[in-house]
C-alpha atoms as a PDB file:
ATOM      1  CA  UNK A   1       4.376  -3.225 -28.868  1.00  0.00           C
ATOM      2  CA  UNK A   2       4.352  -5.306 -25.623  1.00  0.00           C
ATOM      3  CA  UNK A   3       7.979  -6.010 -24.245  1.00  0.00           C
ATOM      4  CA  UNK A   4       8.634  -8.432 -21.488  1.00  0.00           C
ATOM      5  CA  UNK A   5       9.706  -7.037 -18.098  1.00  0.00           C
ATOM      6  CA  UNK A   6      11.542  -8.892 -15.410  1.00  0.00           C
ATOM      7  CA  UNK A   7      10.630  -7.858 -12.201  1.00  0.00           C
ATOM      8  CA  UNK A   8      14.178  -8.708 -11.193  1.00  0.00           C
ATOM      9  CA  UNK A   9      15.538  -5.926 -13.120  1.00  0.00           C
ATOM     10  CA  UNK A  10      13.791  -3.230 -11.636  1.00  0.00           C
ATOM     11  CA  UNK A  11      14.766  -0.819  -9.033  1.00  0.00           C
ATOM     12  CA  UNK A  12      13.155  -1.992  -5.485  1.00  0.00           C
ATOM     13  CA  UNK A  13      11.748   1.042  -3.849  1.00  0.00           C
ATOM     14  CA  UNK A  14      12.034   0.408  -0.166  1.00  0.00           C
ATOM     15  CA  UNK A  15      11.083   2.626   2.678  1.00  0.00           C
ATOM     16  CA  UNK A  16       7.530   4.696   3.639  1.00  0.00           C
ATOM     17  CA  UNK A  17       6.920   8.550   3.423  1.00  0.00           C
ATOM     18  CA  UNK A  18       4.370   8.249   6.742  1.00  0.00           C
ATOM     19  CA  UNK A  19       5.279  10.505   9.682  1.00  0.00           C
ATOM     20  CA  UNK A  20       6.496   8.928  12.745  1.00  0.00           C
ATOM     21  CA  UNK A  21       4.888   7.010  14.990  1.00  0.00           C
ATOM     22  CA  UNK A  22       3.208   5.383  11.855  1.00  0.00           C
ATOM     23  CA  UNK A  23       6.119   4.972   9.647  1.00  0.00           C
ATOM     24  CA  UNK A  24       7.699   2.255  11.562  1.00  0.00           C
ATOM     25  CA  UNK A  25       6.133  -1.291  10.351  1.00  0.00           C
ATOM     26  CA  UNK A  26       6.313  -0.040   6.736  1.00  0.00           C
ATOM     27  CA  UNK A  27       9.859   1.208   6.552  1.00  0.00           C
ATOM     28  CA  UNK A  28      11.203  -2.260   5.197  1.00  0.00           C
ATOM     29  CA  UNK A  29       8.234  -2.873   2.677  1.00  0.00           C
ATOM     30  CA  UNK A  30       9.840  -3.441  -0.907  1.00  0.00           C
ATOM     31  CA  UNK A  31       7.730  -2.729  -4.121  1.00  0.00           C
ATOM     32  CA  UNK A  32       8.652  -3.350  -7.432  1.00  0.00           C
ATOM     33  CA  UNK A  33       6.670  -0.913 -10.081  1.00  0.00           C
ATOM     34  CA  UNK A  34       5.905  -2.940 -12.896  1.00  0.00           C
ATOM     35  CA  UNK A  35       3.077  -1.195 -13.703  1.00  0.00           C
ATOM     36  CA  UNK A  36       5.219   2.020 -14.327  1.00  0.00           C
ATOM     37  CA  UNK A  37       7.546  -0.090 -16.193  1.00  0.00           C
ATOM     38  CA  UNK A  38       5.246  -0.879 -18.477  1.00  0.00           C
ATOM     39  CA  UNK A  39       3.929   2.837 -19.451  1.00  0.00           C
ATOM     40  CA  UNK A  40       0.775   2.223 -17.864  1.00  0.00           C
ATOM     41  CA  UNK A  41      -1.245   5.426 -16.771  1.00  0.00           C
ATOM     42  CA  UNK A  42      -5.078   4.380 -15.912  1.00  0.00           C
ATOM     43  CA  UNK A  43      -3.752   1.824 -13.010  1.00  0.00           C
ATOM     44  CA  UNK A  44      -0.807   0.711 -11.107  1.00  0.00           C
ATOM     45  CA  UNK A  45       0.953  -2.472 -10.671  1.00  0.00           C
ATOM     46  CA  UNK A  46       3.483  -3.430  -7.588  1.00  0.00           C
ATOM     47  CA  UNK A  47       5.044  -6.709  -6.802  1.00  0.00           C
ATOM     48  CA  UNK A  48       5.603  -6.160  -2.968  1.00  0.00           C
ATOM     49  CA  UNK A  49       7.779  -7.840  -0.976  1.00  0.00           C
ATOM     50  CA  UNK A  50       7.054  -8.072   2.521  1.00  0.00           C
ATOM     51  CA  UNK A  51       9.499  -9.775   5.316  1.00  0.00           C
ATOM     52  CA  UNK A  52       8.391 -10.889   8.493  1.00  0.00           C
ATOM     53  CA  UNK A  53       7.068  -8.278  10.522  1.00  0.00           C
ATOM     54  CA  UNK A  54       6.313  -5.877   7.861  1.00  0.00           C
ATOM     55  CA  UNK A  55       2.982  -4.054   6.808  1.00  0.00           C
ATOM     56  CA  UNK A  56       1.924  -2.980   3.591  1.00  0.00           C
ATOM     57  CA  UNK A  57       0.724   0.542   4.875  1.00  0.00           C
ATOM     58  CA  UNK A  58      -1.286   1.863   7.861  1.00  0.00           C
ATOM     59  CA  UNK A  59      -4.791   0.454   7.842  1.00  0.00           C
ATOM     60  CA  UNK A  60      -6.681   2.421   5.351  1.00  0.00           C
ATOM     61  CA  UNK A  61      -9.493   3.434   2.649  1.00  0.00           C
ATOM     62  CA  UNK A  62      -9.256   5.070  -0.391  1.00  0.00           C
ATOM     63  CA  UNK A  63     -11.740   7.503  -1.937  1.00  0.00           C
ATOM     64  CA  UNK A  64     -12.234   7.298  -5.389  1.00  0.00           C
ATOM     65  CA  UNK A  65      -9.555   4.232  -6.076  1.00  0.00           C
ATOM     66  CA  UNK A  66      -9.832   0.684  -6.430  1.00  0.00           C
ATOM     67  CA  UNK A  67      -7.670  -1.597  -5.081  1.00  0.00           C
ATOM     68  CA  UNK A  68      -6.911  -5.274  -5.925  1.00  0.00           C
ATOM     69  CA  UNK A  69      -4.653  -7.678  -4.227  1.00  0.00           C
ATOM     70  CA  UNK A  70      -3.155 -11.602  -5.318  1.00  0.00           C
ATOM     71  CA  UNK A  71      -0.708 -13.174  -2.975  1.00  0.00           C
ATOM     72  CA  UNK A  72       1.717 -14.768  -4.610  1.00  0.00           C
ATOM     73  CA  UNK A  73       4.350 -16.477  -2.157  1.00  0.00           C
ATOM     74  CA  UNK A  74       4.325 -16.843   1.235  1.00  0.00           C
ATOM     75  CA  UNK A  75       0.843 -15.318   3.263  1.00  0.00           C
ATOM     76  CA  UNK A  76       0.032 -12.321   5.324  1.00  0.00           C
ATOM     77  CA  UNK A  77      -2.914 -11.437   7.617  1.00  0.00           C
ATOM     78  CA  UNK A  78      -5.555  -9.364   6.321  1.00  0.00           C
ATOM     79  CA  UNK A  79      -6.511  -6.600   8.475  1.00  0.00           C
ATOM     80  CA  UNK A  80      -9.486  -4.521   7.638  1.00  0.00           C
ATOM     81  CA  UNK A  81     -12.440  -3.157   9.854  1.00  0.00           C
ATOM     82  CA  UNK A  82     -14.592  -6.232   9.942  1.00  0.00           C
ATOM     83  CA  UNK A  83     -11.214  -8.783  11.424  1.00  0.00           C
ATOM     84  CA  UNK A  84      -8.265 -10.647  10.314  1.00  0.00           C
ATOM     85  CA  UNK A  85      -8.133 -13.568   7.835  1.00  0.00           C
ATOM     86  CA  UNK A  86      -4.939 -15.497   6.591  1.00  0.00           C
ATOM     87  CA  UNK A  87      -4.413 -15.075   2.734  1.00  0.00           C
ATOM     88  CA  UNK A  88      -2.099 -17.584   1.122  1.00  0.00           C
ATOM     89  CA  UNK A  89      -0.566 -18.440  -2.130  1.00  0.00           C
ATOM     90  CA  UNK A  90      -3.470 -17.908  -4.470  1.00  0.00           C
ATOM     91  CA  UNK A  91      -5.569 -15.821  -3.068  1.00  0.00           C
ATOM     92  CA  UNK A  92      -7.241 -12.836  -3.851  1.00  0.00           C
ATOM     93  CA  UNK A  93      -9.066  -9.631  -2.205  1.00  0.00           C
ATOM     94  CA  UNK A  94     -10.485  -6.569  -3.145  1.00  0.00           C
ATOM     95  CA  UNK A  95     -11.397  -3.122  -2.068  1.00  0.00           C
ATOM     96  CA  UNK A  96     -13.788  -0.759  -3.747  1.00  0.00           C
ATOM     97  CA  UNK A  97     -13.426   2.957  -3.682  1.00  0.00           C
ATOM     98  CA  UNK A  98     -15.392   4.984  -1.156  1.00  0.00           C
ATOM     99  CA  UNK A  99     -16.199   1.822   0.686  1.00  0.00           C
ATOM    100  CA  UNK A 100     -15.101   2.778   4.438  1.00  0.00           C
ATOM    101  CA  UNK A 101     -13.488  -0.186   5.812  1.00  0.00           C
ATOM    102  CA  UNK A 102     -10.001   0.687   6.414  1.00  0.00           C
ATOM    103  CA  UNK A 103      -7.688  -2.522   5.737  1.00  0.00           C
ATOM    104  CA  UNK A 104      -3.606  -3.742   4.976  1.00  0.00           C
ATOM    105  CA  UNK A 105      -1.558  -6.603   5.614  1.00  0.00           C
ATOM    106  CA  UNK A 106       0.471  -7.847   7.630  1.00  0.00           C
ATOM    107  CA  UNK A 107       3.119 -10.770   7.507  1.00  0.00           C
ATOM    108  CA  UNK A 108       3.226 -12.436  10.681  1.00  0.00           C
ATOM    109  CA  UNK A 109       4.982 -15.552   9.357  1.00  0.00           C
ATOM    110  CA  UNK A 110       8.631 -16.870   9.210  1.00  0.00           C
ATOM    111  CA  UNK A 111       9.334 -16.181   5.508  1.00  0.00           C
ATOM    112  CA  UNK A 112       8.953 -13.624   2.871  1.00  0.00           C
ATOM    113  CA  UNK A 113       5.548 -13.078   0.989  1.00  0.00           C
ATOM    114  CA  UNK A 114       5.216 -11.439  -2.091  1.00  0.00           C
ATOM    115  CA  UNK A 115       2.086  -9.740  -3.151  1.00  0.00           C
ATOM    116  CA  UNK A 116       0.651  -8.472  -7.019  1.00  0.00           C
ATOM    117  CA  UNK A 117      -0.974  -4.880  -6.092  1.00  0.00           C
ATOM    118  CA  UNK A 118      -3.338  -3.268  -8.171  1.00  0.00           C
ATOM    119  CA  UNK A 119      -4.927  -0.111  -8.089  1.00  0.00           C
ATOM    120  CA  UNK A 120      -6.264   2.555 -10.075  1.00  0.00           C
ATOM    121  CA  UNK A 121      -4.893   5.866 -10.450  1.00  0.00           C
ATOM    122  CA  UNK A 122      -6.842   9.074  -9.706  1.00  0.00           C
ATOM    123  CA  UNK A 123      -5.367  12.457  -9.268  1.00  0.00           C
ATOM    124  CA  UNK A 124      -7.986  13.750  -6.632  1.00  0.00           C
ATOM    125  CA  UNK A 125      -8.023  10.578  -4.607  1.00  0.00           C
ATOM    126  CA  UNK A 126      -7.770  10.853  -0.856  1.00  0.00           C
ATOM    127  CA  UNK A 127      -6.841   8.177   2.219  1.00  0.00           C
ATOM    128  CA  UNK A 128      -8.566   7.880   5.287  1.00  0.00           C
ATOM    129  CA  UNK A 129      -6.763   6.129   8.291  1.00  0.00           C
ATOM    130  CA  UNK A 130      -9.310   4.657  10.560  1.00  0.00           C
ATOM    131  CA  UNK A 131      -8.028   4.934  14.402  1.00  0.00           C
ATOM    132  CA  UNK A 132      -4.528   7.059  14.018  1.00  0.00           C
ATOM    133  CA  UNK A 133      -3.945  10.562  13.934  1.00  0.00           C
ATOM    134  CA  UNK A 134      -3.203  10.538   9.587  1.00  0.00           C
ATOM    135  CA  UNK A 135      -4.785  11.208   6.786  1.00  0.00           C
ATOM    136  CA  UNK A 136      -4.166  11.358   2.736  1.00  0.00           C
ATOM    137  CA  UNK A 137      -5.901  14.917   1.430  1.00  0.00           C
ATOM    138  CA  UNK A 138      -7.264  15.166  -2.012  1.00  0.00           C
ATOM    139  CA  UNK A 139      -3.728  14.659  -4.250  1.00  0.00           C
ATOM    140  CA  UNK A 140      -1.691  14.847  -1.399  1.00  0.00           C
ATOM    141  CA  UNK A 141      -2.054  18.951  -1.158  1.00  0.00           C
ATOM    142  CA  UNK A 142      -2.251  21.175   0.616  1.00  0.00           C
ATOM    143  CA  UNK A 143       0.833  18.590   2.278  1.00  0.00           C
ATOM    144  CA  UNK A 144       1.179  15.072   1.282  1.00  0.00           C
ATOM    145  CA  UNK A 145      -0.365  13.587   4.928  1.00  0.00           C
ATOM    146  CA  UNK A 146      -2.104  15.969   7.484  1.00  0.00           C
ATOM    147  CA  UNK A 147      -3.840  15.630  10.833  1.00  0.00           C
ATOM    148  CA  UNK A 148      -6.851  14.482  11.458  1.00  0.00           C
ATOM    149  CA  UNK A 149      -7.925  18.237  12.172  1.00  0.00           C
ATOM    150  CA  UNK A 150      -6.231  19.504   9.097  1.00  0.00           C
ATOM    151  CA  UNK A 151      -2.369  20.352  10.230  1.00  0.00           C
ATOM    152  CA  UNK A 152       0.068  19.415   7.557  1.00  0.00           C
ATOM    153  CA  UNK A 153       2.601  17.150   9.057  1.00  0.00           C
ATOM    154  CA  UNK A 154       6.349  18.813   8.440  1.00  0.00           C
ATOM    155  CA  UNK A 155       8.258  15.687   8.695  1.00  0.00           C
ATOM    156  CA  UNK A 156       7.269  14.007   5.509  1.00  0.00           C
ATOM    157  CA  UNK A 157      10.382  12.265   4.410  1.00  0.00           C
ATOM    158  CA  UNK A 158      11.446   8.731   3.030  1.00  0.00           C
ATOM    159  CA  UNK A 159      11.880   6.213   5.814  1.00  0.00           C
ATOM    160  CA  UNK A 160      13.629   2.863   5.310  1.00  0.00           C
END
């Protein structure tokens, strides 16, 4: 049976597990997991919260997951490989797996903007960071981010 969830009421998750440099624009990023609230398992759901000057992640591409945002509130730049476009209140982008063109927001404006993230949930999915030293292995093993050559990072952490 369905039950109503109030964002409100959830635990905001705050903070980045990226190694250093690359951590830094991302540590204040707040999500809210509604999706995991709601038992789901095939696809998650975030309501993120991002201040001025914060990122939603490093620039990047997934392998084998979709990934759907809706902004809400405020607006934020979209950054992918192709430029930078201003998404406001009520609009929309997506970005299919396996489709190389690294991408993230940013919010360059005075106030808060809060974003509905959506994106599908595969074990053996990997990341690809266009232009920095990072990437996402398949499932995050043999470390959860490595170099571009390979080299597990070793100072994997929470960062807020």
């Amino acid at each position: 049976m369905p039950k109503r969830i109030d964002p409100k009421d959830l635990p905001a998750h705050t903070g980045t597990m990226y190694p250093p440099p690359y951590d830094e624009p991302c540590r204040a990023r707040e999500r809210r997991r509604l999706g995991d609230a709601a038992g789901l398992t095939q696809f998650g759901v975030n309501l993120l919260r991002l201040a001025p000057g914060v990122w939603s992640s490093q620039r990047h591409w997934h392998s084998t997951q979709d990934e759907f945002i809706y902004v809400l509130e405020g607006e934020v730049t979209l950054v992918t490989d192709g430029g930078e476009e201003v998404l406001k209140a009520g609009d929309c982008a997506g970005f299919r797996a396996g489709e190389a063109d690294g991408h993230h927001l940013q919010n360059r404006g005075t106030r808060d903007a809060l974003v509905l993230e959506v994106g599908t949930r595969n074990q053996g999915d990997s990341a690809t960071y266009p232009g920095i030293d990072l990437v996402y292995p398949p499932g995050g093993k043999p470390a959860l981010y490595t170099h571009t050559d390979g080299t597990p990072y070793t100072d994997i952490k929470l960062r807020q």
